[in-house]
PDB file of N, CA and C in Angstrom:
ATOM      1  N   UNK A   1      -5.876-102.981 115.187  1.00  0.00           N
ATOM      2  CA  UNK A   1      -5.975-101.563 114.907  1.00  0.00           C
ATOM      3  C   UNK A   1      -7.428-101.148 115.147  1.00  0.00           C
ATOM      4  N   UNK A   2      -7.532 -99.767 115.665  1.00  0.00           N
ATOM      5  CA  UNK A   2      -8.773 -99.606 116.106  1.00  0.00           C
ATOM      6  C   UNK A   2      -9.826 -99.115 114.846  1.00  0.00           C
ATOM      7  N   UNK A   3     -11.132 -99.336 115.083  1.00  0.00           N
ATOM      8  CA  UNK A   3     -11.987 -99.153 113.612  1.00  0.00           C
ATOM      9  C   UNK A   3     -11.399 -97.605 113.498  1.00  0.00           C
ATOM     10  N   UNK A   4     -11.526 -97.058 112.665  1.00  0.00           N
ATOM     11  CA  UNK A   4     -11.638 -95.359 112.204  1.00  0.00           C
ATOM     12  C   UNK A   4     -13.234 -95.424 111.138  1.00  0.00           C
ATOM     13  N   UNK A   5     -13.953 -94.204 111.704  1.00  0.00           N
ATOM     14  CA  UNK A   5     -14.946 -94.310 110.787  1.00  0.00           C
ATOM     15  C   UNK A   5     -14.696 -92.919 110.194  1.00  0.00           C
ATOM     16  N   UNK A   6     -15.336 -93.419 108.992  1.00  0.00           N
ATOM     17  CA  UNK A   6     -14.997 -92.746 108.066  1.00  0.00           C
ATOM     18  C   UNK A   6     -15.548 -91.392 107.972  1.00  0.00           C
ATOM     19  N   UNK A   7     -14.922 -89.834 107.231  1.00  0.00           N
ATOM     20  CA  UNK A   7     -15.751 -88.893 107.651  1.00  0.00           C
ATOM     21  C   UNK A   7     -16.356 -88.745 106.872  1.00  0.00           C
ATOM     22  N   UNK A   8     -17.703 -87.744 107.196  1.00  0.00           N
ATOM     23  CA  UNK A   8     -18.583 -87.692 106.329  1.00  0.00           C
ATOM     24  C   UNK A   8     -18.250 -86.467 105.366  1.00  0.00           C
ATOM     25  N   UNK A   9     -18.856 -86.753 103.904  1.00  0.00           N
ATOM     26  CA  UNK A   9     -18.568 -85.927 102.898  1.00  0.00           C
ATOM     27  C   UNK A   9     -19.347 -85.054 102.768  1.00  0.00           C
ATOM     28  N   UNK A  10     -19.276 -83.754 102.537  1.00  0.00           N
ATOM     29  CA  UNK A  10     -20.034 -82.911 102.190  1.00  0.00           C
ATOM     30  C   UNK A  10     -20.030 -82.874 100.648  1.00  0.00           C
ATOM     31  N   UNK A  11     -21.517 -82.036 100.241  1.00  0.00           N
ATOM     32  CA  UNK A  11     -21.294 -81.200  99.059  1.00  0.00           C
ATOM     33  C   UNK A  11     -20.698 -79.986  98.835  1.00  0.00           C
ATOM     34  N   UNK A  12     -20.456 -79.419  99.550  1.00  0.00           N
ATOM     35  CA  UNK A  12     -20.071 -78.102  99.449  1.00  0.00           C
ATOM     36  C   UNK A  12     -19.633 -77.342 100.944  1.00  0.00           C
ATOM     37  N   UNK A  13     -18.250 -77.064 100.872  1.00  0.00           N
ATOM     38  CA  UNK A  13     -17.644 -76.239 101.618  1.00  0.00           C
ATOM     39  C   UNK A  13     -17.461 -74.932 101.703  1.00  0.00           C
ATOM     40  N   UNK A  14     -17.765 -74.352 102.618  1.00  0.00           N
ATOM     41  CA  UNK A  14     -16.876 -72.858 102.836  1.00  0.00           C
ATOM     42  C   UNK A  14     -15.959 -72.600 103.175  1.00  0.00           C
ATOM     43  N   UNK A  15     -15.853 -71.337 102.053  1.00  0.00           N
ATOM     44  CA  UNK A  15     -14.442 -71.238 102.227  1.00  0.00           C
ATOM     45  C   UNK A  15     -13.514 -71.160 102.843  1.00  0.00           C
ATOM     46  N   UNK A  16     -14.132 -70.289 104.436  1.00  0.00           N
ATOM     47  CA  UNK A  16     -13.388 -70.564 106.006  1.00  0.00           C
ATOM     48  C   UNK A  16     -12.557 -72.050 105.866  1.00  0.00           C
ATOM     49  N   UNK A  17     -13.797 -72.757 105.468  1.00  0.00           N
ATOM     50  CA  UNK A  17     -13.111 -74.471 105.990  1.00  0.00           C
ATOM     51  C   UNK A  17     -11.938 -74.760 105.310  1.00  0.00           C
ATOM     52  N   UNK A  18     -12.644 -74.684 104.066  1.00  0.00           N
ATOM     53  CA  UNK A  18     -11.551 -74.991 102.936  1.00  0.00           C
ATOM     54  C   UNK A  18     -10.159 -74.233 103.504  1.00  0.00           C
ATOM     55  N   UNK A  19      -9.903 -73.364 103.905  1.00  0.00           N
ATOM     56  CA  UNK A  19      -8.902 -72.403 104.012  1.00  0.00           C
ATOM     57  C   UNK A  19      -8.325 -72.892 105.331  1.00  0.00           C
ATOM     58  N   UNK A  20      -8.935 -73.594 106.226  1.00  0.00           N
ATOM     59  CA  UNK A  20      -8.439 -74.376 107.478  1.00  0.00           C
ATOM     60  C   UNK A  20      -8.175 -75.782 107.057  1.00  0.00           C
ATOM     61  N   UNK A  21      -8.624 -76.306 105.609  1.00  0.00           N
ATOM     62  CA  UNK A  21      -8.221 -77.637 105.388  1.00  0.00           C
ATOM     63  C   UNK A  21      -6.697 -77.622 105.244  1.00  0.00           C
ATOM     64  N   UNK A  22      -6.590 -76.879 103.923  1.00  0.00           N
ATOM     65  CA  UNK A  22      -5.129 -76.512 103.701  1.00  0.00           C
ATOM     66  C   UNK A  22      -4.390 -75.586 104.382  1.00  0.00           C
ATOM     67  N   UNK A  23      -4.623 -75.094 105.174  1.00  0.00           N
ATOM     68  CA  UNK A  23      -3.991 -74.528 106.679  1.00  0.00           C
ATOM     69  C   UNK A  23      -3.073 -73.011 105.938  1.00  0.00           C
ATOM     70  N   UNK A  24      -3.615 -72.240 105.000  1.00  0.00           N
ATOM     71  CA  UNK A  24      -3.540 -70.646 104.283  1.00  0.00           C
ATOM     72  C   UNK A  24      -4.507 -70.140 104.658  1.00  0.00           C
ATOM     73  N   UNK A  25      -4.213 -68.682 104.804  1.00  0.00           N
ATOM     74  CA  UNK A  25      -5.309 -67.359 104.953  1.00  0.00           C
ATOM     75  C   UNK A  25      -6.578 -67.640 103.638  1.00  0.00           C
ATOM     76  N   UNK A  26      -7.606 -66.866 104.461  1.00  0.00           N
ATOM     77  CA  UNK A  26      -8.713 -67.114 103.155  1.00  0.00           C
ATOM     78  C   UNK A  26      -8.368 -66.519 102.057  1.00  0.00           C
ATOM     79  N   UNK A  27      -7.764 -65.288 102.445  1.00  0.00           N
ATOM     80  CA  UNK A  27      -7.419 -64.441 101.057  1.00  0.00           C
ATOM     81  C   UNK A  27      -6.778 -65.269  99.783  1.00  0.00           C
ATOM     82  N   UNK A  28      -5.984 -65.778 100.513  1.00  0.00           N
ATOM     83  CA  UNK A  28      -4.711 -66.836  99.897  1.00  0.00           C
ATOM     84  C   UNK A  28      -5.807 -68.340  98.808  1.00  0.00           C
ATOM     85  N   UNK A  29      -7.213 -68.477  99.146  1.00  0.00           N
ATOM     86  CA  UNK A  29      -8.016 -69.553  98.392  1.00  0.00           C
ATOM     87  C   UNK A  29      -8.356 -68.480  97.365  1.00  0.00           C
ATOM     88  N   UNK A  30      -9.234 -66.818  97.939  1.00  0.00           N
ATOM     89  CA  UNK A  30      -9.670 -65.989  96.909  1.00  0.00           C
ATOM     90  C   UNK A  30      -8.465 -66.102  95.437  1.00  0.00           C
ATOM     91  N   UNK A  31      -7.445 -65.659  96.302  1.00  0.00           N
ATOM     92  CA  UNK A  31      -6.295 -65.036  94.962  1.00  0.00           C
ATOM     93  C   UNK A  31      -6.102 -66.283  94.230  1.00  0.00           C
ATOM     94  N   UNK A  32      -5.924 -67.582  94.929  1.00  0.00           N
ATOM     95  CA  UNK A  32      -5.876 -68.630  93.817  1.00  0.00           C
ATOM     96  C   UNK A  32      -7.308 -69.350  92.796  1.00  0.00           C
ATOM     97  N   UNK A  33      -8.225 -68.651  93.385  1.00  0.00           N
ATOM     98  CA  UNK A  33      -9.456 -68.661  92.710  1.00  0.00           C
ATOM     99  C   UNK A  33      -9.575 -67.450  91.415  1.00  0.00           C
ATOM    100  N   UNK A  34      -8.795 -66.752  91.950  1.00  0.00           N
ATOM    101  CA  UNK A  34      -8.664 -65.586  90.689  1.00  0.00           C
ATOM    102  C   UNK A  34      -7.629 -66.062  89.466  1.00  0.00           C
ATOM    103  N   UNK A  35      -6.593 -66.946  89.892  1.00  0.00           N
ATOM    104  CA  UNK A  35      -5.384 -66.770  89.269  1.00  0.00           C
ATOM    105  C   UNK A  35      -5.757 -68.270  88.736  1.00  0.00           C
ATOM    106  N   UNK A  36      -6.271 -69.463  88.929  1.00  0.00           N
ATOM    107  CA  UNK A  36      -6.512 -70.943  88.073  1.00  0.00           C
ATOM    108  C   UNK A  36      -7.751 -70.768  88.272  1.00  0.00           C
ATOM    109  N   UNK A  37      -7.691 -70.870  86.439  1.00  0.00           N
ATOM    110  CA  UNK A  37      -9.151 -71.385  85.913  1.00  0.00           C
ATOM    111  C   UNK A  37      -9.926 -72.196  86.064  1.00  0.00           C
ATOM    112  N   UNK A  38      -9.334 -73.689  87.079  1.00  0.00           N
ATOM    113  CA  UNK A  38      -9.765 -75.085  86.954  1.00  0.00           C
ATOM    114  C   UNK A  38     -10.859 -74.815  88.526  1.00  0.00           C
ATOM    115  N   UNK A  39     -10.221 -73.142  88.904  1.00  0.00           N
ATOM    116  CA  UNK A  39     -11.432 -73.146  90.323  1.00  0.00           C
ATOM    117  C   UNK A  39     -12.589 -72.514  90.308  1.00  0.00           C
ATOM    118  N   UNK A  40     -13.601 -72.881  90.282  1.00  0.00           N
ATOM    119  CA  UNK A  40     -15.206 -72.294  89.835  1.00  0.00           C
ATOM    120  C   UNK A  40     -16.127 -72.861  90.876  1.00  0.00           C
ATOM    121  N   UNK A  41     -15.726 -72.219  92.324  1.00  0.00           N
ATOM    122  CA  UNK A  41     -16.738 -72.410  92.969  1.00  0.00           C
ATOM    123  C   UNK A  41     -17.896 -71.923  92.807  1.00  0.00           C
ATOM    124  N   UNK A  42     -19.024 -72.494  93.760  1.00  0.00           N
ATOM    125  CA  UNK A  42     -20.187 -71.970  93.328  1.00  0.00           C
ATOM    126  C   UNK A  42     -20.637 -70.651  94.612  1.00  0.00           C
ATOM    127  N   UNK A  43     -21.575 -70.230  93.827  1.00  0.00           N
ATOM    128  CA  UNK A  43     -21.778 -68.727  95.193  1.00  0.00           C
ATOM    129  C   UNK A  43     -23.415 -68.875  95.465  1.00  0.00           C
ATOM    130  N   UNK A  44     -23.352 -68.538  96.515  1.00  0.00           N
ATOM    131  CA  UNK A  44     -24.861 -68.890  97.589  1.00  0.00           C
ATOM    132  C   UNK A  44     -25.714 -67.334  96.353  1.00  0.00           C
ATOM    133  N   UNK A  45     -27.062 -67.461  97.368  1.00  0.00           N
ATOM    134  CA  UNK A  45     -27.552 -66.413  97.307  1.00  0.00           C
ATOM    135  C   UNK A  45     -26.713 -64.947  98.011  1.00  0.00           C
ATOM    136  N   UNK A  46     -25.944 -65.486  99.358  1.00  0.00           N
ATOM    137  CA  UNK A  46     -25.397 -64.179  99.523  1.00  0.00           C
ATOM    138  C   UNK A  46     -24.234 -64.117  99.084  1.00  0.00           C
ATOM    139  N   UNK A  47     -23.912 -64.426  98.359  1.00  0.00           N
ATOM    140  CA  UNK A  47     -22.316 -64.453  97.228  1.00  0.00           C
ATOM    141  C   UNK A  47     -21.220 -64.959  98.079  1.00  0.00           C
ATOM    142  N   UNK A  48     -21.688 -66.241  98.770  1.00  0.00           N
ATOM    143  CA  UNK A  48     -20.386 -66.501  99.574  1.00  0.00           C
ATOM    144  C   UNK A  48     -20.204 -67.887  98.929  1.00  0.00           C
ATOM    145  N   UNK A  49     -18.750 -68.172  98.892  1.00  0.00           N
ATOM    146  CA  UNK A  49     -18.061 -69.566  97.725  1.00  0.00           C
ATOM    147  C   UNK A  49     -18.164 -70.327  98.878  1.00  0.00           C
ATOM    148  N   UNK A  50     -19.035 -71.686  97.649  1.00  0.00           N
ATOM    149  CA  UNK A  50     -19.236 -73.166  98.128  1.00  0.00           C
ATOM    150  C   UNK A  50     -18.437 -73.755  97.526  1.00  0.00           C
ATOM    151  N   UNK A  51     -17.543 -74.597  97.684  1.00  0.00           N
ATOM    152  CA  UNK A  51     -16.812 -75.634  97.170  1.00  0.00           C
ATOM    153  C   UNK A  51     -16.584 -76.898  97.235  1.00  0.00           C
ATOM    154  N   UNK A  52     -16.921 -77.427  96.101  1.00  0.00           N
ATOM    155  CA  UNK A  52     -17.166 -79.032  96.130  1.00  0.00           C
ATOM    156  C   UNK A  52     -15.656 -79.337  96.188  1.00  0.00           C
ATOM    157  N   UNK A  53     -16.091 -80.918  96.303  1.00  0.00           N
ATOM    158  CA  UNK A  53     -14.846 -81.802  96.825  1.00  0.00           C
ATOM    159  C   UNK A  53     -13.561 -81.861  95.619  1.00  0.00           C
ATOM    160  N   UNK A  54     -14.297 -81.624  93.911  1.00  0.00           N
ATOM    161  CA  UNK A  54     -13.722 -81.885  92.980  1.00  0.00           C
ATOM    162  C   UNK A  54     -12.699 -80.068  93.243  1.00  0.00           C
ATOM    163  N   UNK A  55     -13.152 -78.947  93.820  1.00  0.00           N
ATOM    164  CA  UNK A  55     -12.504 -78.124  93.812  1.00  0.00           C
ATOM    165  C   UNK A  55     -11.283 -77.734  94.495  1.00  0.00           C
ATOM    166  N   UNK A  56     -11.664 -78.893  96.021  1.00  0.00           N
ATOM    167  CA  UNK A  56     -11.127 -79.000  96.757  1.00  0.00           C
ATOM    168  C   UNK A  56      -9.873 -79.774  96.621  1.00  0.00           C
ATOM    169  N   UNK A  57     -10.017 -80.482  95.664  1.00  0.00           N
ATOM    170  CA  UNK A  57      -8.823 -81.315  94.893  1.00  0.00           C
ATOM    171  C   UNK A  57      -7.925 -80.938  94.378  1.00  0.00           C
ATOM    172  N   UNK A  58      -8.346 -79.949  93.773  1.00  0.00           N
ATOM    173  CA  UNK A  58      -7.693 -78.563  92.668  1.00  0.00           C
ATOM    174  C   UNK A  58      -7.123 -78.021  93.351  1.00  0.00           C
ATOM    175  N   UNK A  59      -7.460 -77.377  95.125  1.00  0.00           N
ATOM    176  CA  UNK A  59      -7.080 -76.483  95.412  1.00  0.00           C
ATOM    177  C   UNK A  59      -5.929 -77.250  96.622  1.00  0.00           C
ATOM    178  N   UNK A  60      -5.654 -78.210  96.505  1.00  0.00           N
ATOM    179  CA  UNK A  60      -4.826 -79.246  97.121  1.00  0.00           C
ATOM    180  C   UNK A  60      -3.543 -79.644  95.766  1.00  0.00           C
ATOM    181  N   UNK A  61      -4.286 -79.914  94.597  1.00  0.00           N
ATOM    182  CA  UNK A  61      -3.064 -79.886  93.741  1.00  0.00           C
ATOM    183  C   UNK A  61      -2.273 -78.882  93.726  1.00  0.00           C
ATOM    184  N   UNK A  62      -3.157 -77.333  93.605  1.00  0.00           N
ATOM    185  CA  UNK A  62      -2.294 -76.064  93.385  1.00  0.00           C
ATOM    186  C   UNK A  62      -1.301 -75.828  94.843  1.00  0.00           C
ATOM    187  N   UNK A  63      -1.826 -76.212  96.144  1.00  0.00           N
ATOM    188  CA  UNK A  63      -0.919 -76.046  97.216  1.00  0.00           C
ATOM    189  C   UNK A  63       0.048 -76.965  97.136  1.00  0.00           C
ATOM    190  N   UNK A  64      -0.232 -78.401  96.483  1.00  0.00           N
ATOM    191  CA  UNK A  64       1.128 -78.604  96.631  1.00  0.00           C
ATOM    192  C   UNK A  64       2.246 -78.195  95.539  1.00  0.00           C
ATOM    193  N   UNK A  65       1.783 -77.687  94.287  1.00  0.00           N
ATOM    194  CA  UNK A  65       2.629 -77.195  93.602  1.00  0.00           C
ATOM    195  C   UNK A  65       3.506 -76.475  93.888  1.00  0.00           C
ATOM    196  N   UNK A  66       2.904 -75.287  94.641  1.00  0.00           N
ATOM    197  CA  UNK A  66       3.169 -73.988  95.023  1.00  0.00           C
ATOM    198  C   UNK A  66       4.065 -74.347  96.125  1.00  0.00           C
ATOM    199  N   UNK A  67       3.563 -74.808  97.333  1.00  0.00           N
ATOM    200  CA  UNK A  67       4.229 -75.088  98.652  1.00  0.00           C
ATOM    201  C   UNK A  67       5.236 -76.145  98.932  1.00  0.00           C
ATOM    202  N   UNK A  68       5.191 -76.921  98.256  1.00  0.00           N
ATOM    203  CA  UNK A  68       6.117 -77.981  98.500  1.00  0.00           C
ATOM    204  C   UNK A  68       6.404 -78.552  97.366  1.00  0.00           C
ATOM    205  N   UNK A  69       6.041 -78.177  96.138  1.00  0.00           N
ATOM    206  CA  UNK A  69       7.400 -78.065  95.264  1.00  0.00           C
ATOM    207  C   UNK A  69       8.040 -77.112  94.952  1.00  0.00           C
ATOM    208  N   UNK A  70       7.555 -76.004  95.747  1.00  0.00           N
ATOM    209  CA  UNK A  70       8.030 -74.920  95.417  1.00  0.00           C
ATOM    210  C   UNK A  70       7.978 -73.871  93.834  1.00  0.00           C
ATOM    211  N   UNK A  71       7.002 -74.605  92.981  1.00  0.00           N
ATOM    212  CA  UNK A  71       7.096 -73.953  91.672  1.00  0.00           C
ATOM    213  C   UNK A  71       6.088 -72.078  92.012  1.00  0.00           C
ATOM    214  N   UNK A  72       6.337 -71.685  90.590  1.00  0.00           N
ATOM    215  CA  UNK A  72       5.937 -70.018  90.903  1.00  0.00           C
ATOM    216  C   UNK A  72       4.461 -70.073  90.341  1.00  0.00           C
ATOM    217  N   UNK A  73       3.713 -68.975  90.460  1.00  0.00           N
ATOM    218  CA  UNK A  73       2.314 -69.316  89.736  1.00  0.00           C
ATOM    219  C   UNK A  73       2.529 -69.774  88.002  1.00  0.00           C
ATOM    220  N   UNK A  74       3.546 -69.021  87.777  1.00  0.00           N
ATOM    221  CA  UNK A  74       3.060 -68.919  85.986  1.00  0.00           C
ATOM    222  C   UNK A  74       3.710 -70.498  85.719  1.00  0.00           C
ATOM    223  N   UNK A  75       4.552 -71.088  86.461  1.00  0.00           N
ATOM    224  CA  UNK A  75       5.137 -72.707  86.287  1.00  0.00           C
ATOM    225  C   UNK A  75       3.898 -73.613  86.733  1.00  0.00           C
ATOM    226  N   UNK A  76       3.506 -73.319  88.078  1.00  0.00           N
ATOM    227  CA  UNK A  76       2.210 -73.804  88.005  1.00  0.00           C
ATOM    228  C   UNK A  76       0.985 -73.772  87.430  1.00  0.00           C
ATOM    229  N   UNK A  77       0.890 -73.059  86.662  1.00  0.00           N
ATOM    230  CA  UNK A  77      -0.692 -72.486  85.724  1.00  0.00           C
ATOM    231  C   UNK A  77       0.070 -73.277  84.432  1.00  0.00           C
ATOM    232  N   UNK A  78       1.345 -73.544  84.306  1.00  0.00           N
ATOM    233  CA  UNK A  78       1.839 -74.205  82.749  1.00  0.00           C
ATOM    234  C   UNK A  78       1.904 -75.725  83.443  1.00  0.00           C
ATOM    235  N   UNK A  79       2.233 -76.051  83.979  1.00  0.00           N
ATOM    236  CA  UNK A  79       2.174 -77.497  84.599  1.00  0.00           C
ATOM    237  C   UNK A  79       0.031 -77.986  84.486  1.00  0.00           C
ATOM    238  N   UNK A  80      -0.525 -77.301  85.414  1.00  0.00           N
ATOM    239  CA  UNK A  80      -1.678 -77.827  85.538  1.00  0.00           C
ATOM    240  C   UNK A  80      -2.541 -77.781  83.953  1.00  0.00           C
ATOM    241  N   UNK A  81      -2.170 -77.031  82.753  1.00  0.00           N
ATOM    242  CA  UNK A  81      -2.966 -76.616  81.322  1.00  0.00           C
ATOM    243  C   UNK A  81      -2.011 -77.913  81.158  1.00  0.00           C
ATOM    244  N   UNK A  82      -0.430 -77.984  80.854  1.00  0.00           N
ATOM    245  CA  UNK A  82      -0.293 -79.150  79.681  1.00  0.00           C
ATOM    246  C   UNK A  82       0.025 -81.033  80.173  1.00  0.00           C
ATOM    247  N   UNK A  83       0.220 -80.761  81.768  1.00  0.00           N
ATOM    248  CA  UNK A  83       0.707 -81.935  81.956  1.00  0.00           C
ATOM    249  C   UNK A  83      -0.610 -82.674  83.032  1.00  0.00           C
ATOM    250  N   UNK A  84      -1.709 -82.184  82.187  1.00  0.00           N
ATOM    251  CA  UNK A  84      -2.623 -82.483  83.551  1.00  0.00           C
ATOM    252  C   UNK A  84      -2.492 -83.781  84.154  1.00  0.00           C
ATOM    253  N   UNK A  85      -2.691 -84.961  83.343  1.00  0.00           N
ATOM    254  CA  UNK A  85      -2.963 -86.016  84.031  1.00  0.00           C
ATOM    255  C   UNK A  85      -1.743 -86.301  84.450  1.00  0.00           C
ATOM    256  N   UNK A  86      -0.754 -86.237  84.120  1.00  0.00           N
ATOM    257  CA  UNK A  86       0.730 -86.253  85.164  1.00  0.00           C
ATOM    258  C   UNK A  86       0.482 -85.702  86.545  1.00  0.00           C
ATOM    259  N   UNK A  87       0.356 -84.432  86.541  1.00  0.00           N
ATOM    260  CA  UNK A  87       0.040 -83.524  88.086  1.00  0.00           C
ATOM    261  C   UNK A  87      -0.689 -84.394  88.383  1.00  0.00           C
ATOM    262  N   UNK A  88      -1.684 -85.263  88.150  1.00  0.00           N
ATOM    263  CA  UNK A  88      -2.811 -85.972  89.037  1.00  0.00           C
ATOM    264  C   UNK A  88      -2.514 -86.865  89.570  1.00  0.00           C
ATOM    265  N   UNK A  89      -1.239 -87.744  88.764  1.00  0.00           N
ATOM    266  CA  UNK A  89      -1.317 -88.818  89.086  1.00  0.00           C
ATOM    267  C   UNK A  89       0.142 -88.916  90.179  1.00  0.00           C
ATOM    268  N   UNK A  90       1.279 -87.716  90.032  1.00  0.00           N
ATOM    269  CA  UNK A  90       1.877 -87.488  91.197  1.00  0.00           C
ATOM    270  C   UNK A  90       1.760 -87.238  92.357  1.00  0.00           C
ATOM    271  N   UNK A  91       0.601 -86.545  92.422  1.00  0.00           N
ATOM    272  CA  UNK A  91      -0.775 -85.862  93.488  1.00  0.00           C
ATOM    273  C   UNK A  91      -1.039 -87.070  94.031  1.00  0.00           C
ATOM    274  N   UNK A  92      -1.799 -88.122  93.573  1.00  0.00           N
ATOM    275  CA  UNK A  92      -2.340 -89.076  93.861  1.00  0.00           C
ATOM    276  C   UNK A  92      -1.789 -89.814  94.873  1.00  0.00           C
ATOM    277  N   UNK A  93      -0.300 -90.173  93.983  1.00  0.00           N
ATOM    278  CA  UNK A  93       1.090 -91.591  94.747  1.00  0.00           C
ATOM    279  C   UNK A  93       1.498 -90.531  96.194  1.00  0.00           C
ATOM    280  N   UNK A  94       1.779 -89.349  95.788  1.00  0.00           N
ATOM    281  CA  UNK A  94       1.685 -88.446  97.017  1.00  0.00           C
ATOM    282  C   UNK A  94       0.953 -88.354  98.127  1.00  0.00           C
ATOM    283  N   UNK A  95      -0.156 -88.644  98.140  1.00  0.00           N
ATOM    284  CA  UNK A  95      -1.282 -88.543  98.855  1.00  0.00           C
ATOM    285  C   UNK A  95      -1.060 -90.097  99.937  1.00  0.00           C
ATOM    286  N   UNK A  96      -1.122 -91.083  99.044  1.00  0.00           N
ATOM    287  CA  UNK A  96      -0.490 -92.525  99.272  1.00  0.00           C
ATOM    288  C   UNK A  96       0.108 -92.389 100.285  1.00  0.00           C
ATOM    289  N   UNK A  97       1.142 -92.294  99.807  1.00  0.00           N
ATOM    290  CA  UNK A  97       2.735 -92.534 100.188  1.00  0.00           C
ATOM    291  C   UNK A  97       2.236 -91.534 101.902  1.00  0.00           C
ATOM    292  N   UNK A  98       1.717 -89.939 101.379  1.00  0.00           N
ATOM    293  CA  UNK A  98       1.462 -89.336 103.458  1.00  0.00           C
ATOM    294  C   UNK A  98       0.681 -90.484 104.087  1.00  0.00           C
ATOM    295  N   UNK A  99      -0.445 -91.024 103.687  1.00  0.00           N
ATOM    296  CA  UNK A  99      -0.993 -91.582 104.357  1.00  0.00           C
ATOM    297  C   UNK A  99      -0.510 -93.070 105.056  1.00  0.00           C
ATOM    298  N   UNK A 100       0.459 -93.716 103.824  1.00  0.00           N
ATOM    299  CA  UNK A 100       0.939 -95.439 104.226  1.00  0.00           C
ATOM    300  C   UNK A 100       2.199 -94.752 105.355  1.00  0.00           C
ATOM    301  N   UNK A 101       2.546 -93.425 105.300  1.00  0.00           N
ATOM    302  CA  UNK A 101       3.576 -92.527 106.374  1.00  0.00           C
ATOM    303  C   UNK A 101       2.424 -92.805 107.462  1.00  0.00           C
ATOM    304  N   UNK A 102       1.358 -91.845 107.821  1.00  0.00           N
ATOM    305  CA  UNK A 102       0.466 -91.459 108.619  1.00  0.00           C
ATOM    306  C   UNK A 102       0.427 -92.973 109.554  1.00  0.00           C
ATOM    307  N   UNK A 103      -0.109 -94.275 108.992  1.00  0.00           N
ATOM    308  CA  UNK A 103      -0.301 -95.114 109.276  1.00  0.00           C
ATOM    309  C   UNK A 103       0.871 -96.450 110.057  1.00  0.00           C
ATOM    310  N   UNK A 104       2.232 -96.040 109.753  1.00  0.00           N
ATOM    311  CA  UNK A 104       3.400 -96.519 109.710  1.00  0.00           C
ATOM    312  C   UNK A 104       3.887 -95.547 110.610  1.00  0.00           C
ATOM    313  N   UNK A 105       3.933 -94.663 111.081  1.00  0.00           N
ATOM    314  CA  UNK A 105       4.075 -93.814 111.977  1.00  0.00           C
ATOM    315  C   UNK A 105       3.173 -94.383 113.429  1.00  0.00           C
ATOM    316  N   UNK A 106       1.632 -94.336 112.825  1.00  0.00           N
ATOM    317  CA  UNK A 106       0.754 -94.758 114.462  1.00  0.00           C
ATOM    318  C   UNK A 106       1.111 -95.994 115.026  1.00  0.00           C
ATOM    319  N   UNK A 107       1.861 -96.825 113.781  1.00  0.00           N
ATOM    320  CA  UNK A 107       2.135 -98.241 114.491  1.00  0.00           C
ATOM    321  C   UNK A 107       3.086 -98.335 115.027  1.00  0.00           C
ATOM    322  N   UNK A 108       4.061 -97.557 114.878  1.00  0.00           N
ATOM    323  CA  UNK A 108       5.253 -97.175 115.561  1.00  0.00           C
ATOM    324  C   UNK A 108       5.187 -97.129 116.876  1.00  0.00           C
ATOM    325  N   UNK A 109       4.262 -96.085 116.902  1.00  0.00           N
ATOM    326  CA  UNK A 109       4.303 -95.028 117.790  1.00  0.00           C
ATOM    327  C   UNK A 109       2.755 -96.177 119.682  1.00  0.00           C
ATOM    328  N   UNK A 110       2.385 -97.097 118.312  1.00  0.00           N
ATOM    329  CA  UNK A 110       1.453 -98.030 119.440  1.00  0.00           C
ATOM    330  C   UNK A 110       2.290 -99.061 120.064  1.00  0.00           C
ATOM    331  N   UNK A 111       3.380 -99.545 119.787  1.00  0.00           N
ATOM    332  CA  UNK A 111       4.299-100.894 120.248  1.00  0.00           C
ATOM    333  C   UNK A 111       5.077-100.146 121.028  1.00  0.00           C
TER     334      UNK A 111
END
């Protein structure tokens, strides 16, 4: 298998990016920045949102709530307050499981 190097991490994203990570309109990061508390990016001098990686996490848990489990905001805003470390740790095996896919797929796809 060929090396993959690894990418480099930033401290802080904009929100453009962020909004091309998870592949939604920017508006669509604003309104969920308005609507969960757990998102507190930070703002430059010219008031434009930086977002660290820990936000970026958040804002990957809330898409998959929303998008592919399909729950509504107010199920998701009650899921992420009482069952936190549950959501994290489904998030997590989730994350897994695309990637041991991602990887099981290229080998497929190399033979």
């Amino acid at each position: 298998m060929p090396y993959k190097e690894k990418p480099i991490e930033k401290l802080y994203y904009p929100i453009g990016e962020v909004a091309e990570m998870l592949d939604v309109p920017v508006s669509t990061v604003r309104f969920w920045e308005n609507e969960f508390n757990i998102l507190k990016p930070m703002k430059n001098k010219k008031g434009n949102r930086m977002f660290t990686p820990e936000d970026i996490r958040n804002l990957k848990i809330i898409h998959h709530l929303l998008k592919e489990e399909g729950m509504t905001l107010p199920g998701a805003k009650k899921r992420l307050s009482g069952k936190r470390e549950e959501t994290d740790y489904k998030y997590e095996i989730n994350e897994s499981l695309q990637k041991i896919k991602g990887l099981l797929l290229d080998l497929r796809d190399n033979i």
